[in-house]
Protein backbone atom coordinates (compact mmCIF):
# COMPACT_ATOMS: atom_id res chain seq x y z
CA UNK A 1 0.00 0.00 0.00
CA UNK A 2 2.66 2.31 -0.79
CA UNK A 3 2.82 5.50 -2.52
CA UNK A 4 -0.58 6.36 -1.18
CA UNK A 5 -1.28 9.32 0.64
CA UNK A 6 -2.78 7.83 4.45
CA UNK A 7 -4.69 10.49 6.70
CA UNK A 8 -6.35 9.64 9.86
CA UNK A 9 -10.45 10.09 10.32
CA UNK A 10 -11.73 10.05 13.63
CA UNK A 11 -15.46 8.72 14.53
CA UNK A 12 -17.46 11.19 16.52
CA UNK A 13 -20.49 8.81 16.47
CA UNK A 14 -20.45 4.92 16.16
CA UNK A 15 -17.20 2.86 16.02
CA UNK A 16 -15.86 1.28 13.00
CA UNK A 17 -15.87 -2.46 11.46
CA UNK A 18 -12.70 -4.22 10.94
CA UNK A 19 -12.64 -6.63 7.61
CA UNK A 20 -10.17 -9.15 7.13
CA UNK A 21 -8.99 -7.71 4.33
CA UNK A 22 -8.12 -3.71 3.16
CA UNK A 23 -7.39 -4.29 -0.66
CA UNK A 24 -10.33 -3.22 -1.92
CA UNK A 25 -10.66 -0.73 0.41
CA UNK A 26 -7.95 1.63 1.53
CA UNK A 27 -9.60 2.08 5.28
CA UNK A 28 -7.62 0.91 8.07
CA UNK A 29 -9.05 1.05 11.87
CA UNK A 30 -6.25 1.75 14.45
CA UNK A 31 -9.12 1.85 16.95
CA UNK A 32 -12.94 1.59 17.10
CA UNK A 33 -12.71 5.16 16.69
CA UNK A 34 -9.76 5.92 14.75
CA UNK A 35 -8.80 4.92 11.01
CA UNK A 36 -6.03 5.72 8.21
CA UNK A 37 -7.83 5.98 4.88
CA UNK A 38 -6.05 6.78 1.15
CA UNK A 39 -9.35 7.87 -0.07
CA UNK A 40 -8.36 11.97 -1.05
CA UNK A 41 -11.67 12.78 -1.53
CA UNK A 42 -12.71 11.54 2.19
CA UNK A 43 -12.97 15.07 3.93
CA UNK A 44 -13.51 16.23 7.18
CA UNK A 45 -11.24 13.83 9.12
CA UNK A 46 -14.29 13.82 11.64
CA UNK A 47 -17.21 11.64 10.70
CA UNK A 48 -20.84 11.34 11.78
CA UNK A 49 -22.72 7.75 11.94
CA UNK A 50 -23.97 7.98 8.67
CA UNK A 51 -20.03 8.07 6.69
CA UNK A 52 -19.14 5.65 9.52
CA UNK A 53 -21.83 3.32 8.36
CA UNK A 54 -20.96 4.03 4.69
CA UNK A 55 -17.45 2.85 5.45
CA UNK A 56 -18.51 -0.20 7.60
CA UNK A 57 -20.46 -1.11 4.73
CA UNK A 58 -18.17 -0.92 2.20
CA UNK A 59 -15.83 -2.60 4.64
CA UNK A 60 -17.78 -5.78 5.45
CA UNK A 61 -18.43 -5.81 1.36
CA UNK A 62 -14.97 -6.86 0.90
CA UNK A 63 -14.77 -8.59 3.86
CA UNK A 64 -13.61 -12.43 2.37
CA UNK A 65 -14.09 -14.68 5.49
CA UNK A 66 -14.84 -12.33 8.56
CA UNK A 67 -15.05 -9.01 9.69
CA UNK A 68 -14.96 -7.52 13.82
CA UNK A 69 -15.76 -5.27 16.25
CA UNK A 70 -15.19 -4.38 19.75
CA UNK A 71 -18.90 -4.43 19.97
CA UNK A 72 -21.19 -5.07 16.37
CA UNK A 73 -24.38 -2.89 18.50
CA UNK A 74 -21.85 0.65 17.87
CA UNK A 75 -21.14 -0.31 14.17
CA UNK A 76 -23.69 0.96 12.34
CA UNK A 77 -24.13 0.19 8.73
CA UNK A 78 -25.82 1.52 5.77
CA UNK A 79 -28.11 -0.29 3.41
CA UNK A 80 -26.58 -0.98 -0.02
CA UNK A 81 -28.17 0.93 -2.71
């Protein structure tokens, strides 16, 4: 994952899904509450529930085998279109 540009968002509401893999998706959580992302166009580095539940979605999307959470109740998650 190099030569990307990495910047760190912080939840202010819910906590974020961990998949089991970031390939498709360039969002890494550090914390429940704290991930890198190499997504330019993600701006403000502080996000509401509903862009963390876009990015939990997205995030158990890609997920191959498994995904976590400190706790899945905090995680929320958006409907696919």
């Amino acid at each position: 994952m190099g030569g990307e540009t990495w910047q760190l968002l912080q939840a202010v509401e819910g906590e974020f899904v961990v998949p089991d893999n970031f390939f498709k998706w360039l969002f890494v959580p550090l914390s429940p509450t704290v991930c890198l992302c190499a997504h330019p166009e993600v701006n403000p580095s502080t996000l509401h529930r509903d862009d963390v539940a876009v990015i939990n979605r997205l995030a158990i999307e890609a997920s191959i085998d498994y995904y976590f959470a400190r706790d899945l109740d905090h995680c929320p998650q958006s409907v696919s279109p």
